[in-house]
Protein backbone atom coordinates (compact mmCIF):
# COMPACT_ATOMS: atom_id res chain seq x y z
CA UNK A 1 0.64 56.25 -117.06
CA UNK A 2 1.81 59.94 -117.62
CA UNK A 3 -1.45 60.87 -118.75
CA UNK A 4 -3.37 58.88 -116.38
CA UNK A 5 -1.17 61.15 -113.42
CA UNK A 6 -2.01 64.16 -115.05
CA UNK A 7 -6.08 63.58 -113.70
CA UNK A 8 -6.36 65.35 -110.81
CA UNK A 9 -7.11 63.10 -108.38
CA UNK A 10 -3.34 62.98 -108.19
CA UNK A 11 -3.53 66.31 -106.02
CA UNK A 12 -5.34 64.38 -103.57
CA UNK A 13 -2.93 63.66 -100.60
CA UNK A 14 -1.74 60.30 -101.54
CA UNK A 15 -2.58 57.90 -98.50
CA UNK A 16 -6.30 58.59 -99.58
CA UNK A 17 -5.97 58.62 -102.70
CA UNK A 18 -4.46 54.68 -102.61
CA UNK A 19 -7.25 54.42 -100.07
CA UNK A 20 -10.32 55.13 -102.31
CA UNK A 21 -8.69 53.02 -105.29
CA UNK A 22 -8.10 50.32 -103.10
CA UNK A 23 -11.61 50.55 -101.73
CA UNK A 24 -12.88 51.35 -104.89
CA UNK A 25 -11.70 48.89 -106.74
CA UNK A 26 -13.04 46.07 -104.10
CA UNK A 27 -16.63 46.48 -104.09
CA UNK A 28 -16.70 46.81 -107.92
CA UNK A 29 -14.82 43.69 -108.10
CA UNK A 30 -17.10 42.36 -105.30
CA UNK A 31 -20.78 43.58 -106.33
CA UNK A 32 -20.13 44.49 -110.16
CA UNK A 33 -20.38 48.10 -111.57
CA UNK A 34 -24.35 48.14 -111.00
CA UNK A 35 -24.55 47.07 -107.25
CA UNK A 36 -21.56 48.96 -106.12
CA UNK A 37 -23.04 52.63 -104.79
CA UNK A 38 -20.88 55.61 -104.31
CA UNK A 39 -22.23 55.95 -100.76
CA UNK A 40 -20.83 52.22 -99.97
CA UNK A 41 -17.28 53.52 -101.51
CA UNK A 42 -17.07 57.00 -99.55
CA UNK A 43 -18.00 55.59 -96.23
CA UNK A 44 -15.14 53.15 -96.02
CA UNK A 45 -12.98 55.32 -98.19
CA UNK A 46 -13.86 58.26 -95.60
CA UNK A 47 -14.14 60.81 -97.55
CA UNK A 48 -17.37 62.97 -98.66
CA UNK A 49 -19.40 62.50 -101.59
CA UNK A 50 -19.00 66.34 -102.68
CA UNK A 51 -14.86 65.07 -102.76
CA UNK A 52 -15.19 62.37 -105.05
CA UNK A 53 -17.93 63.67 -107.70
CA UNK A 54 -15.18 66.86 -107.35
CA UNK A 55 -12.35 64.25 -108.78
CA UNK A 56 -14.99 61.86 -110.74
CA UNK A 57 -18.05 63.21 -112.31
CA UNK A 58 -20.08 60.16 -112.60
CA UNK A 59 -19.97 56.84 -110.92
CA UNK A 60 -19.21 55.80 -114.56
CA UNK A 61 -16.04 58.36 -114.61
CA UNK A 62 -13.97 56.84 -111.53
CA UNK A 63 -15.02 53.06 -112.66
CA UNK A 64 -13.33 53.31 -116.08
CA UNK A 65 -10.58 55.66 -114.75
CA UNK A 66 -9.55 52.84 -112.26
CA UNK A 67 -10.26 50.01 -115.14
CA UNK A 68 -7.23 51.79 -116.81
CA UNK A 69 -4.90 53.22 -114.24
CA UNK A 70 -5.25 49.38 -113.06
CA UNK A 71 -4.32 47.95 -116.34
CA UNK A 72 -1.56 50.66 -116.47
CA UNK A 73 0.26 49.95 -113.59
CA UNK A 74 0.03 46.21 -114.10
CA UNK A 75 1.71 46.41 -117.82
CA UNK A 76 4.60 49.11 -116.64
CA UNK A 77 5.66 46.41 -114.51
CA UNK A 78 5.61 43.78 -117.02
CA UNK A 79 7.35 45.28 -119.40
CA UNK A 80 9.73 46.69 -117.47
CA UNK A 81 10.81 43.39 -116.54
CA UNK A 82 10.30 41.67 -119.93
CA UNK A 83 13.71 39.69 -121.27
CA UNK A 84 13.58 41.01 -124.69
CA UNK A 85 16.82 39.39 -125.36
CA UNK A 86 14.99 36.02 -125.16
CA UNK A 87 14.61 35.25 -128.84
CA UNK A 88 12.89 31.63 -128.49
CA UNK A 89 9.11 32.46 -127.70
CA UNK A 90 8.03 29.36 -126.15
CA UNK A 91 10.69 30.11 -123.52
CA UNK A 92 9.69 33.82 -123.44
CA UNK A 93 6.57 32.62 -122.84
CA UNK A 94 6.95 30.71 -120.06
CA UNK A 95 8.59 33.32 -118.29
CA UNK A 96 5.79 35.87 -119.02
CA UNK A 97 3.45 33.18 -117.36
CA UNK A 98 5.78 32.96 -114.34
CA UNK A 99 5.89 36.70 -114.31
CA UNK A 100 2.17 37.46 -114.31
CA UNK A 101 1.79 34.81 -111.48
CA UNK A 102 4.47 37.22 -109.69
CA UNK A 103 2.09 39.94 -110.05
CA UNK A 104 -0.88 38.61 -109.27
CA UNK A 105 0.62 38.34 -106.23
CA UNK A 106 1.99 41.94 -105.94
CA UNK A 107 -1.15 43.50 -107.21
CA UNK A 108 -4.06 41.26 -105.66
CA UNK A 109 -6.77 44.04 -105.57
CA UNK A 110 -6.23 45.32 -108.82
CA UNK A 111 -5.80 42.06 -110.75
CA UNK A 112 -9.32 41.04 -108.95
CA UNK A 113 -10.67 44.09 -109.96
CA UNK A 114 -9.39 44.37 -113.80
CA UNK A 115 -10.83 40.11 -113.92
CA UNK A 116 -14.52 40.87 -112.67
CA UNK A 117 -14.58 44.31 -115.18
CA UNK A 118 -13.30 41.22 -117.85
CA UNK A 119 -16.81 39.98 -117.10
CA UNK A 120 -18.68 43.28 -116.54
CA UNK A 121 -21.89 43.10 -118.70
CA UNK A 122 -23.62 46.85 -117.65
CA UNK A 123 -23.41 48.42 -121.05
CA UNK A 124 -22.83 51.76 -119.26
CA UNK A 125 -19.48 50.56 -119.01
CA UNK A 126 -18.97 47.33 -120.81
CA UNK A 127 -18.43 48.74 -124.04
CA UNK A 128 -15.78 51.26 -123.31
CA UNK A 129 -13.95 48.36 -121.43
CA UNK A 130 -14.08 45.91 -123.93
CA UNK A 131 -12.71 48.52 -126.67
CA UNK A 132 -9.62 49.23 -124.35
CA UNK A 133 -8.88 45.44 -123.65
CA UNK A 134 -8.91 44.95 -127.27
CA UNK A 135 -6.50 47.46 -128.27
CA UNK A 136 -4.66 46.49 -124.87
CA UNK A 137 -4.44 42.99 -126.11
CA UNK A 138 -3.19 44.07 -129.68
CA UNK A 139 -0.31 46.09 -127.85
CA UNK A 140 0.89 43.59 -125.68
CA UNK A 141 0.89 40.87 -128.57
CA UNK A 142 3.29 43.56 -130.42
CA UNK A 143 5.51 43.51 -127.53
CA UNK A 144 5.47 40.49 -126.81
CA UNK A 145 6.55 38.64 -130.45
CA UNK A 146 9.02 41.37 -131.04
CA UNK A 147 12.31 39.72 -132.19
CA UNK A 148 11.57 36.30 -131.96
CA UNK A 149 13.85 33.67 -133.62
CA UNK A 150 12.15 31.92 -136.48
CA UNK A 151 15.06 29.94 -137.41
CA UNK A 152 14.22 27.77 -134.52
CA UNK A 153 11.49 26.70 -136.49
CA UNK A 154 11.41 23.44 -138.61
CA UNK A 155 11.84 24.36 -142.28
CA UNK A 156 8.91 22.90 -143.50
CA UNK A 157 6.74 24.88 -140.68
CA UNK A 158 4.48 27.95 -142.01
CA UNK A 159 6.00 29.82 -138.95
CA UNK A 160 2.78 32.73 -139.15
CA UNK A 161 0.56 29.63 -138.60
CA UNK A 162 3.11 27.96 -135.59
CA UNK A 163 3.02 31.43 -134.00
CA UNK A 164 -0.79 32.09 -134.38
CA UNK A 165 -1.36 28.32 -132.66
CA UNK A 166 1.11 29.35 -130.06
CA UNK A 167 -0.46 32.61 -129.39
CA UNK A 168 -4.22 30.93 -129.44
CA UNK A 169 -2.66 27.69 -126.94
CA UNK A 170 -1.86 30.28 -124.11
CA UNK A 171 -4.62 32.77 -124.78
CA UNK A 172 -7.30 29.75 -124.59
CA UNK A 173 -5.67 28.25 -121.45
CA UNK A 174 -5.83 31.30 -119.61
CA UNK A 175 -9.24 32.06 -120.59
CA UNK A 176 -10.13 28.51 -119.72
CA UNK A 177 -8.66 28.56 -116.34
CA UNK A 178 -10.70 31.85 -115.75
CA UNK A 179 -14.22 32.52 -114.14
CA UNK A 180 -16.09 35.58 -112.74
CA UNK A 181 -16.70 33.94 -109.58
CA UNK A 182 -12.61 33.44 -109.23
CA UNK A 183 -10.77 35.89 -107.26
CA UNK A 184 -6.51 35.98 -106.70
CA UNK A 185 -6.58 34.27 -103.50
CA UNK A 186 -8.90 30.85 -105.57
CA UNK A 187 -5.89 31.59 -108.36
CA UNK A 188 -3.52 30.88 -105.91
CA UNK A 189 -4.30 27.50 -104.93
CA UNK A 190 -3.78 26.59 -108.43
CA UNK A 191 -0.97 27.82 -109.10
CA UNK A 192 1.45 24.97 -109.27
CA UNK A 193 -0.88 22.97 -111.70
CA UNK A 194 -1.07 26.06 -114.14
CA UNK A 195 3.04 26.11 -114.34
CA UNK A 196 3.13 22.09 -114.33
CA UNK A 197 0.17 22.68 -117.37
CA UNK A 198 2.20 25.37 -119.05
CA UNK A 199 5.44 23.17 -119.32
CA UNK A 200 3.41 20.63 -120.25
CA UNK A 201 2.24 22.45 -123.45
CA UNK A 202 5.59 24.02 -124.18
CA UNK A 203 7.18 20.83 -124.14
CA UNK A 204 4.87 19.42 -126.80
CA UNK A 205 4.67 22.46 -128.72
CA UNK A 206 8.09 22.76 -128.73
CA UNK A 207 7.99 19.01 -130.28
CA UNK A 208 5.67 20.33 -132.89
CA UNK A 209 6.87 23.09 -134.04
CA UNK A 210 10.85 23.45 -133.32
CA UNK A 211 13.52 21.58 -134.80
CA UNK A 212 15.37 18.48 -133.09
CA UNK A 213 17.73 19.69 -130.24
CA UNK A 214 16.18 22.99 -130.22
């Protein structure tokens, strides 16, 4: 994030600054990168377009800027409230699922923004985003398996296998709960069967994979 602050759209007085990303950020998650104008995004934003082609060069410029200052502020917060200490993954886990639900609800724009550009297809842009949610991904799987405690494994368990199966259960859940048509107020509705689903597959992979009493 501190080199994200140092653009300097961060000299813009703040309320319309939040403004334009807010806006911003809508009608790309709305219409897509193609359909959204810069004309529909200054004239609710209300500012001119001289203003933001003085912050953002291109239409391309402010789209990936806010693609990363939105996946930015969403992973400060998580880690910052990450239980490292919580050695047994499945369990750490479950409370990272719990916590994203928390901020999907904190950050509804953003995380409807950072889903459709999950989907965006305009190779003007697709590319670059795809790149940085890779190497986001590989990051956050660092982080995430950092000191976990293999000894709750079963002995006879190639734990590098257990983990991978872990790691590909909630990866293809999520991705299979997901659709570019979905937006955080559908999410919402569901949210009590994803935790009663997530339990669900801890519990048996828990059964699979840990040993008895663990």
């Amino acid at each position: 994030m501190e080199e994200l602050t140092k653009h300097k759209i961060f000299t813009m007085d703040a309320m319309k600054r939040d403004t334009l990303f807010t806006v911003a950020m809508s009608k790309f998650a709305k219409s897509g990168y193609k359909k959204t104008t810069t004309d529909e995004i200054i004239s609710e934003a209300e500012i001119s377009k001289g203003l933001l082609f003085h912050y953002f060069g291109t239409k391309k410029d402010l789209y990936i800027f806010l693609f990363e200052y939105a996946n930015t502020t969403i992973m400060q917060d998580f880690y910052g409230q990450i239980n490292i200490k919580e050695k047994d993954i499945l369990e750490r886990l479950r409370k990272m699922f719990l916590l994203k639900i928390e901020l999907t609800n904190k950050y509804p724009a953003i995380f409807d923004f950072v889903a459709s550009a999950f989907y965006e297809k305009d190779p003007t842009v697709a590319t670059k985003i795809s790149k940085y949610t890779n190497q986001l991904y590989s990051d956050a799987q660092k982080e995430i398996f950092k000191d976990i405690d293999l000894s709750l494994f079963k002995e006879n368990i190639d734990t590098h296998k257990a983990v991978n199966i872990i790691i590909y259960t909630f990866r293809g859940y999520s991705e299979a709960q997901a659709s570019p048509e979905k937006r955080t107020e559908d999410y919402r509705k569901e949210y009590k069967r994803y935790i009663k689903d997530i339990n669900e597959y801890i519990t048996m992979l828990r059964a699979a994979f840990y040993k008895e009493g663990e």
